[in-house]
PDB file of N, CA and C in Angstrom:
ATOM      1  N   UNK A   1       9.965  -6.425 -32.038  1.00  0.00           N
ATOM      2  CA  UNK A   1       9.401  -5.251 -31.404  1.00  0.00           C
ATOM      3  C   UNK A   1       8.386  -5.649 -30.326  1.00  0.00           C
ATOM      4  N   UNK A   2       7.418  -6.410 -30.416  1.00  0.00           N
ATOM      5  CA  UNK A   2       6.375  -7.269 -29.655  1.00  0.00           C
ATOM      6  C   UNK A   2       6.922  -7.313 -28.498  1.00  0.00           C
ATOM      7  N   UNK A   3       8.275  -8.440 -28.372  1.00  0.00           N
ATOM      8  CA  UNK A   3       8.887  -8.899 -27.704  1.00  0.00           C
ATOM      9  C   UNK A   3       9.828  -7.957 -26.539  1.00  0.00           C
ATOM     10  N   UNK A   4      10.176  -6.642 -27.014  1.00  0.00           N
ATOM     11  CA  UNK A   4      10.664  -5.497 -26.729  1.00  0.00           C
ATOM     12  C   UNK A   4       9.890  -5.056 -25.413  1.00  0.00           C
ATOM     13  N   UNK A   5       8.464  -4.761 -26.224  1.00  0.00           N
ATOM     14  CA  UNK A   5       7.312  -4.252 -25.543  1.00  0.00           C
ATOM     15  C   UNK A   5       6.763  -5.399 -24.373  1.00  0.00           C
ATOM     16  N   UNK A   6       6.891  -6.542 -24.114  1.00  0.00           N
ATOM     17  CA  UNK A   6       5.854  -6.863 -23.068  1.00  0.00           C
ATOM     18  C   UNK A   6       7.284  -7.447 -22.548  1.00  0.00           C
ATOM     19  N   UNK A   7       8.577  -7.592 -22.824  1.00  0.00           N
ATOM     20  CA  UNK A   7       9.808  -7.745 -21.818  1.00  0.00           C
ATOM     21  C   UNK A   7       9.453  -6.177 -20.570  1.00  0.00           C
ATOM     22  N   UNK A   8       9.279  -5.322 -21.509  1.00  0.00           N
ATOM     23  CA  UNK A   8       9.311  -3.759 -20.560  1.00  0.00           C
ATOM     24  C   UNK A   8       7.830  -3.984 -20.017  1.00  0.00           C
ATOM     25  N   UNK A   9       6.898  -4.329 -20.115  1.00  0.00           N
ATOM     26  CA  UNK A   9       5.491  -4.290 -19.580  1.00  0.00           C
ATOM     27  C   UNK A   9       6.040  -5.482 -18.539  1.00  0.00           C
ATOM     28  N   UNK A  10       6.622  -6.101 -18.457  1.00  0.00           N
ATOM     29  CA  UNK A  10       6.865  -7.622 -17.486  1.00  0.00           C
ATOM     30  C   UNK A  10       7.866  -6.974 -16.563  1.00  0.00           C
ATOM     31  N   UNK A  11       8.755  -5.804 -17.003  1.00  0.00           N
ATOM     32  CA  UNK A  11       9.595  -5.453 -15.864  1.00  0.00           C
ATOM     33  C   UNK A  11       8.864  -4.634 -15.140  1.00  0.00           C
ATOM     34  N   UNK A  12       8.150  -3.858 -15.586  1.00  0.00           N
ATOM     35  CA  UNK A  12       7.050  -2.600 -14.910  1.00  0.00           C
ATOM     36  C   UNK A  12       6.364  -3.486 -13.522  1.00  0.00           C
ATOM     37  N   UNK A  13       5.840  -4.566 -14.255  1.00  0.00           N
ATOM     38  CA  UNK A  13       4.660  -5.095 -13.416  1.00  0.00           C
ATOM     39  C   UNK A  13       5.673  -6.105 -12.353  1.00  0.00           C
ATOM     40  N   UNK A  14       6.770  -6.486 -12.492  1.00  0.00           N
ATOM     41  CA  UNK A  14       7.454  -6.954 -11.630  1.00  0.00           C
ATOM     42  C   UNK A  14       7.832  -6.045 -10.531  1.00  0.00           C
ATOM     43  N   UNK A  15       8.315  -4.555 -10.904  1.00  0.00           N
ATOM     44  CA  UNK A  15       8.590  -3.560  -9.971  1.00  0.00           C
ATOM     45  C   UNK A  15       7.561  -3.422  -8.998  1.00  0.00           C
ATOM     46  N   UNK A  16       6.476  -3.153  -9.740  1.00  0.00           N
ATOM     47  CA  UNK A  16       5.072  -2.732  -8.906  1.00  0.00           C
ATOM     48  C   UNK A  16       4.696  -3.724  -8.009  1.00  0.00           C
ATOM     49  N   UNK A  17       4.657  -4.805  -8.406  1.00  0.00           N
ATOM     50  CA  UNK A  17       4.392  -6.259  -7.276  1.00  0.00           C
ATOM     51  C   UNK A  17       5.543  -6.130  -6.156  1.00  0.00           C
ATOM     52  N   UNK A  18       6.792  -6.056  -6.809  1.00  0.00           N
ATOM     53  CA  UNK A  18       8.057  -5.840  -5.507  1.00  0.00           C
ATOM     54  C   UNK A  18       7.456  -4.621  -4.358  1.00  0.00           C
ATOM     55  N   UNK A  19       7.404  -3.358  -5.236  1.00  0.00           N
ATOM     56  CA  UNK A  19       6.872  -2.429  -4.001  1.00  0.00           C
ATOM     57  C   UNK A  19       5.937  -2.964  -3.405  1.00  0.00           C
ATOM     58  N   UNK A  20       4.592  -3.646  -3.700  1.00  0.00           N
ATOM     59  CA  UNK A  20       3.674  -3.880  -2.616  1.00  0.00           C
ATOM     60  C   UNK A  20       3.868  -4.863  -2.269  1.00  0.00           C
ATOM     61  N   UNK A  21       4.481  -5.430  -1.995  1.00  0.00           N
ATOM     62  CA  UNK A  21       4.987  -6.915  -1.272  1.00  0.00           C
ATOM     63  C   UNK A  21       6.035  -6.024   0.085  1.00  0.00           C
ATOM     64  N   UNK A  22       6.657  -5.095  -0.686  1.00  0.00           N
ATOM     65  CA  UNK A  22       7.513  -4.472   0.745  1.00  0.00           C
ATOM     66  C   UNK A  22       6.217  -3.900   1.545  1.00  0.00           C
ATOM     67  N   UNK A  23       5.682  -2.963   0.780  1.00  0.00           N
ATOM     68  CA  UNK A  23       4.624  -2.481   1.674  1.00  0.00           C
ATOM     69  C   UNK A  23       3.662  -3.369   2.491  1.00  0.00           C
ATOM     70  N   UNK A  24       3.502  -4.154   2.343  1.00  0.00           N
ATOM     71  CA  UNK A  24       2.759  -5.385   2.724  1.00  0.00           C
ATOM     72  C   UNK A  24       3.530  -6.120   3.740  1.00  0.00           C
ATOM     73  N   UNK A  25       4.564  -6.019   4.138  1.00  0.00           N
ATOM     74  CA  UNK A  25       5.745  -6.665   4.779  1.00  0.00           C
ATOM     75  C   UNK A  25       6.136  -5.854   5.750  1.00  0.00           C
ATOM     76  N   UNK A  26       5.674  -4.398   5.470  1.00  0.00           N
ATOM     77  CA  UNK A  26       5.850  -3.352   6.373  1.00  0.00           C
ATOM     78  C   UNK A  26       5.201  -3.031   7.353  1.00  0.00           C
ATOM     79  N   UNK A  27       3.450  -3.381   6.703  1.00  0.00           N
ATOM     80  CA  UNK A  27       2.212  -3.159   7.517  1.00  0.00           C
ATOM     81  C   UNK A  27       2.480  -3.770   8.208  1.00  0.00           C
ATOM     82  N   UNK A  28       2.666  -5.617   8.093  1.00  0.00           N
ATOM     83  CA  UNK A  28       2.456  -6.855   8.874  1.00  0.00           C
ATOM     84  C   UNK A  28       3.594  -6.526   9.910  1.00  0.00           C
ATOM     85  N   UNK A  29       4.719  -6.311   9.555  1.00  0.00           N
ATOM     86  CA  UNK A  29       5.724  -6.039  10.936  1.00  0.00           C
ATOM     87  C   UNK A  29       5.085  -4.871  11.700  1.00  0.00           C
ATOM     88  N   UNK A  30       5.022  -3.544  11.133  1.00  0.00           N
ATOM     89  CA  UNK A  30       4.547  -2.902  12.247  1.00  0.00           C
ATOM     90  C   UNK A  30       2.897  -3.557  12.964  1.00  0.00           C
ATOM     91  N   UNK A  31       1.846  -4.162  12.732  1.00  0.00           N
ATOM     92  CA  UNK A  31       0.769  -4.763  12.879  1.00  0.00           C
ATOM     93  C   UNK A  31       1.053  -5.665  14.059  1.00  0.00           C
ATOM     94  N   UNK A  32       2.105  -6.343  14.080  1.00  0.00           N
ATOM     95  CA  UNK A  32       3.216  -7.399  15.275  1.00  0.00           C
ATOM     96  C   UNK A  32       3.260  -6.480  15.935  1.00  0.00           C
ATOM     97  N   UNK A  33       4.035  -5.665  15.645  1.00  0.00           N
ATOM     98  CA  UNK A  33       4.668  -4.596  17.063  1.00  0.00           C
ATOM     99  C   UNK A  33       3.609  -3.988  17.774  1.00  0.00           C
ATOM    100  N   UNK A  34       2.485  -3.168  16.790  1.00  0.00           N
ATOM    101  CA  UNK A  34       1.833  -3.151  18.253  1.00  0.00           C
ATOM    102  C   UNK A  34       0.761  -4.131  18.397  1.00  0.00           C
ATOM    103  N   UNK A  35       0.358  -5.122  17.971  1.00  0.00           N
ATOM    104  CA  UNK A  35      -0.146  -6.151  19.071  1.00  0.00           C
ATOM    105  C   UNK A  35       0.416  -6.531  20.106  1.00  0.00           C
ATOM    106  N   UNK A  36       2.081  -6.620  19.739  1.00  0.00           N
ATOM    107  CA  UNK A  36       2.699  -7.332  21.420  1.00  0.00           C
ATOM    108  C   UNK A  36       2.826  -6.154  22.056  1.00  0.00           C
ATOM    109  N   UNK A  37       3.212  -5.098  21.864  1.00  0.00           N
ATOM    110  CA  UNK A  37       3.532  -3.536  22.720  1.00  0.00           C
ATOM    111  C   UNK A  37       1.988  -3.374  23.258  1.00  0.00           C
ATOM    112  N   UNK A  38       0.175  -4.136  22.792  1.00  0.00           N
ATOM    113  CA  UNK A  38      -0.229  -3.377  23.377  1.00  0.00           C
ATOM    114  C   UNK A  38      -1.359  -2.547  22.994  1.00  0.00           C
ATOM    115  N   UNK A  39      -0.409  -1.900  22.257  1.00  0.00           N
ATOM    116  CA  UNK A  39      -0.962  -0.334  21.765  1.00  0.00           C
ATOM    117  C   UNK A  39      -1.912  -0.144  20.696  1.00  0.00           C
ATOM    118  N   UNK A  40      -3.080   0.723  21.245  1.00  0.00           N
ATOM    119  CA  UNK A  40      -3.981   0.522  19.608  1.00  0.00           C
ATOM    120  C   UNK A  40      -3.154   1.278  18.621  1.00  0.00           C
ATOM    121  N   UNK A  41      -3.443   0.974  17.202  1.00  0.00           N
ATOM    122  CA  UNK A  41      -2.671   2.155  16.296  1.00  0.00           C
ATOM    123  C   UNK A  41      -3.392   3.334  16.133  1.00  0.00           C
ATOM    124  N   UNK A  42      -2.463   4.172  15.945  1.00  0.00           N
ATOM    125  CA  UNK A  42      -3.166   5.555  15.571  1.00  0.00           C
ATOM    126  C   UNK A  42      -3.886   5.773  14.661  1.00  0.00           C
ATOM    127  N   UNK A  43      -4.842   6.432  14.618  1.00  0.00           N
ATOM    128  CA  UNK A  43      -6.293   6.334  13.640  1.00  0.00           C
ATOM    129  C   UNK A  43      -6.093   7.538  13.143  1.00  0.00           C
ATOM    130  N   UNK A  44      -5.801   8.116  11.993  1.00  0.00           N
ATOM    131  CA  UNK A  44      -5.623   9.160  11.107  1.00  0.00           C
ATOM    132  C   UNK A  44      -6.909   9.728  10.715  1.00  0.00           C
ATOM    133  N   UNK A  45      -7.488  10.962  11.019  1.00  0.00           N
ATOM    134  CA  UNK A  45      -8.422  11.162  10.292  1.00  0.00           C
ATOM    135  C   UNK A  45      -8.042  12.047   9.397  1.00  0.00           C
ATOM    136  N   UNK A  46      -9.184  12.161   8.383  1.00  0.00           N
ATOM    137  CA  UNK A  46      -8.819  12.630   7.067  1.00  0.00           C
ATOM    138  C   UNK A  46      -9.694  13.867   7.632  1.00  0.00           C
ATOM    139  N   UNK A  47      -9.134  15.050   6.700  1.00  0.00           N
ATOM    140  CA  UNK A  47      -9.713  16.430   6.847  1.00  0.00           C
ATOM    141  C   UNK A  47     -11.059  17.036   6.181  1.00  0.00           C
ATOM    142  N   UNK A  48     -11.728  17.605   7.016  1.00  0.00           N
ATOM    143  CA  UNK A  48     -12.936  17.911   6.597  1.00  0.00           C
ATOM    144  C   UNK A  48     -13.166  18.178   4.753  1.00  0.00           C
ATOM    145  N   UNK A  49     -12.389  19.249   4.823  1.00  0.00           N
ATOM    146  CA  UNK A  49     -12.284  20.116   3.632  1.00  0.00           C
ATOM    147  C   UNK A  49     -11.904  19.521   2.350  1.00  0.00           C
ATOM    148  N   UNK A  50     -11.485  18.119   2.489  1.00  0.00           N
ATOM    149  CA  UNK A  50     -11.120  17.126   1.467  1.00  0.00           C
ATOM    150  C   UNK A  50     -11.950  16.521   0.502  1.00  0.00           C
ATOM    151  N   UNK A  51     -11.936  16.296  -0.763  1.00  0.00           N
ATOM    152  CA  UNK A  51     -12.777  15.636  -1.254  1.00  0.00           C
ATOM    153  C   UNK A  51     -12.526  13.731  -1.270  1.00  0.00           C
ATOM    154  N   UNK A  52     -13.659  13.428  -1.080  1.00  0.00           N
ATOM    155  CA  UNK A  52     -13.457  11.739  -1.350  1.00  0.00           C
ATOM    156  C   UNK A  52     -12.408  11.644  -2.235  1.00  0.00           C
ATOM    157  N   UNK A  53     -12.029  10.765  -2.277  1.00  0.00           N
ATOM    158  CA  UNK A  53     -11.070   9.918  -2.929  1.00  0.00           C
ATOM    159  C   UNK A  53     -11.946   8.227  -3.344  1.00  0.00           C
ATOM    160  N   UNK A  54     -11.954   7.904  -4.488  1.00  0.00           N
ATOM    161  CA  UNK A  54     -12.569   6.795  -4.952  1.00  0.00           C
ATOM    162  C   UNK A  54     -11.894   5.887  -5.253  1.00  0.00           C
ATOM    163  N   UNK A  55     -10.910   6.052  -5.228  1.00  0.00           N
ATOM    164  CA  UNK A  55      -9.917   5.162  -5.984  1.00  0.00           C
ATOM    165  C   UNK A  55      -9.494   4.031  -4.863  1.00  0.00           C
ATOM    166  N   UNK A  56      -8.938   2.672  -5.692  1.00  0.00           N
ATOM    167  CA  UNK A  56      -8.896   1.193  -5.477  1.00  0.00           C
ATOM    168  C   UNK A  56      -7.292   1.778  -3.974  1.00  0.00           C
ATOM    169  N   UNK A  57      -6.337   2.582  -4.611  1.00  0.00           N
ATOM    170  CA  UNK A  57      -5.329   2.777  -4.206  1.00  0.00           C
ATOM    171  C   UNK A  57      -5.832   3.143  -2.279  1.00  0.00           C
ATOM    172  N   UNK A  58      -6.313   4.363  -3.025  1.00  0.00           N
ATOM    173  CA  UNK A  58      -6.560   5.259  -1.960  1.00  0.00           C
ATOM    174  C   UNK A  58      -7.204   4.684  -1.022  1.00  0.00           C
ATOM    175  N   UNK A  59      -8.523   3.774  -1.114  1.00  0.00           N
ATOM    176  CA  UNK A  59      -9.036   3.104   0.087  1.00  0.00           C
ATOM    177  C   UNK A  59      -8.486   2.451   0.482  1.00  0.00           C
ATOM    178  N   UNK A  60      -7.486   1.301   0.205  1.00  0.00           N
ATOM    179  CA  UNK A  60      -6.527   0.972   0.847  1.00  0.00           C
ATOM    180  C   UNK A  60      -5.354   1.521   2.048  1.00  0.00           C
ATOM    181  N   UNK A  61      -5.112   2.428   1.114  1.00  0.00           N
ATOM    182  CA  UNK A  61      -3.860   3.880   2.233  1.00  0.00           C
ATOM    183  C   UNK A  61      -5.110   3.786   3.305  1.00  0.00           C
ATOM    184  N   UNK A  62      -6.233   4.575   3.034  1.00  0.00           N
ATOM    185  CA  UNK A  62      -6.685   5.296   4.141  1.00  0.00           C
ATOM    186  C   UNK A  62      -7.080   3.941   5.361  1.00  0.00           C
ATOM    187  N   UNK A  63      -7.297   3.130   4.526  1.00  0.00           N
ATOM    188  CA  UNK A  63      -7.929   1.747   5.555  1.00  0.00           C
ATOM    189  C   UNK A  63      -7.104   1.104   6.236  1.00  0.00           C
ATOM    190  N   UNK A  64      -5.890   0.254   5.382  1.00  0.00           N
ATOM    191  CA  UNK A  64      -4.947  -0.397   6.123  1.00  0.00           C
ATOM    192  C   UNK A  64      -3.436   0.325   6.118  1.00  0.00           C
ATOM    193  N   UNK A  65      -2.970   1.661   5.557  1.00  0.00           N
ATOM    194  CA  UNK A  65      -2.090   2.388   5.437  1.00  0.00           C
ATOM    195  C   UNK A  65      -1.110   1.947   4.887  1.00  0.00           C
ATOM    196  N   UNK A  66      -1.528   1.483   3.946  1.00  0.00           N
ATOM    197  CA  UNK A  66      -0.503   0.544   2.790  1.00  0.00           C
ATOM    198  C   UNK A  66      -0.123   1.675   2.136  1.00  0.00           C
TER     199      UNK A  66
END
């Protein structure tokens, strides 16, 4: 049963590393494109009426748009 349980906790955490490795692979290519195009990137602002967001995730999105 042990063995059951951290095979499925080892596939979870393998998935989750795969997605941010794409995402991470995504930033860096688009990050290339516009350095050579140039272009600053577009700066998103967040809406007045919003509350903070604290979370590890979220400062990330909002910072490097991971």
């Amino acid at each position: 049963m042990t063995r059951d349980i951290t095979a499925i906790i080892e596939t979870i955490r393998n998935n989750a590393v795969g997605r941010c490795r794409e995402r991470i692979e995504k930033a860096s290519r688009k990050a290339r494109e516009l350095a050579a195009s140039g272009h600053k990137a577009d700066v998103k602002k967040e809406p007045l009426n919003s509350e903070p967001q604290c979370g590890v995730t979220s400062i990330l999105k909002r910072r490097h748009g991971l």
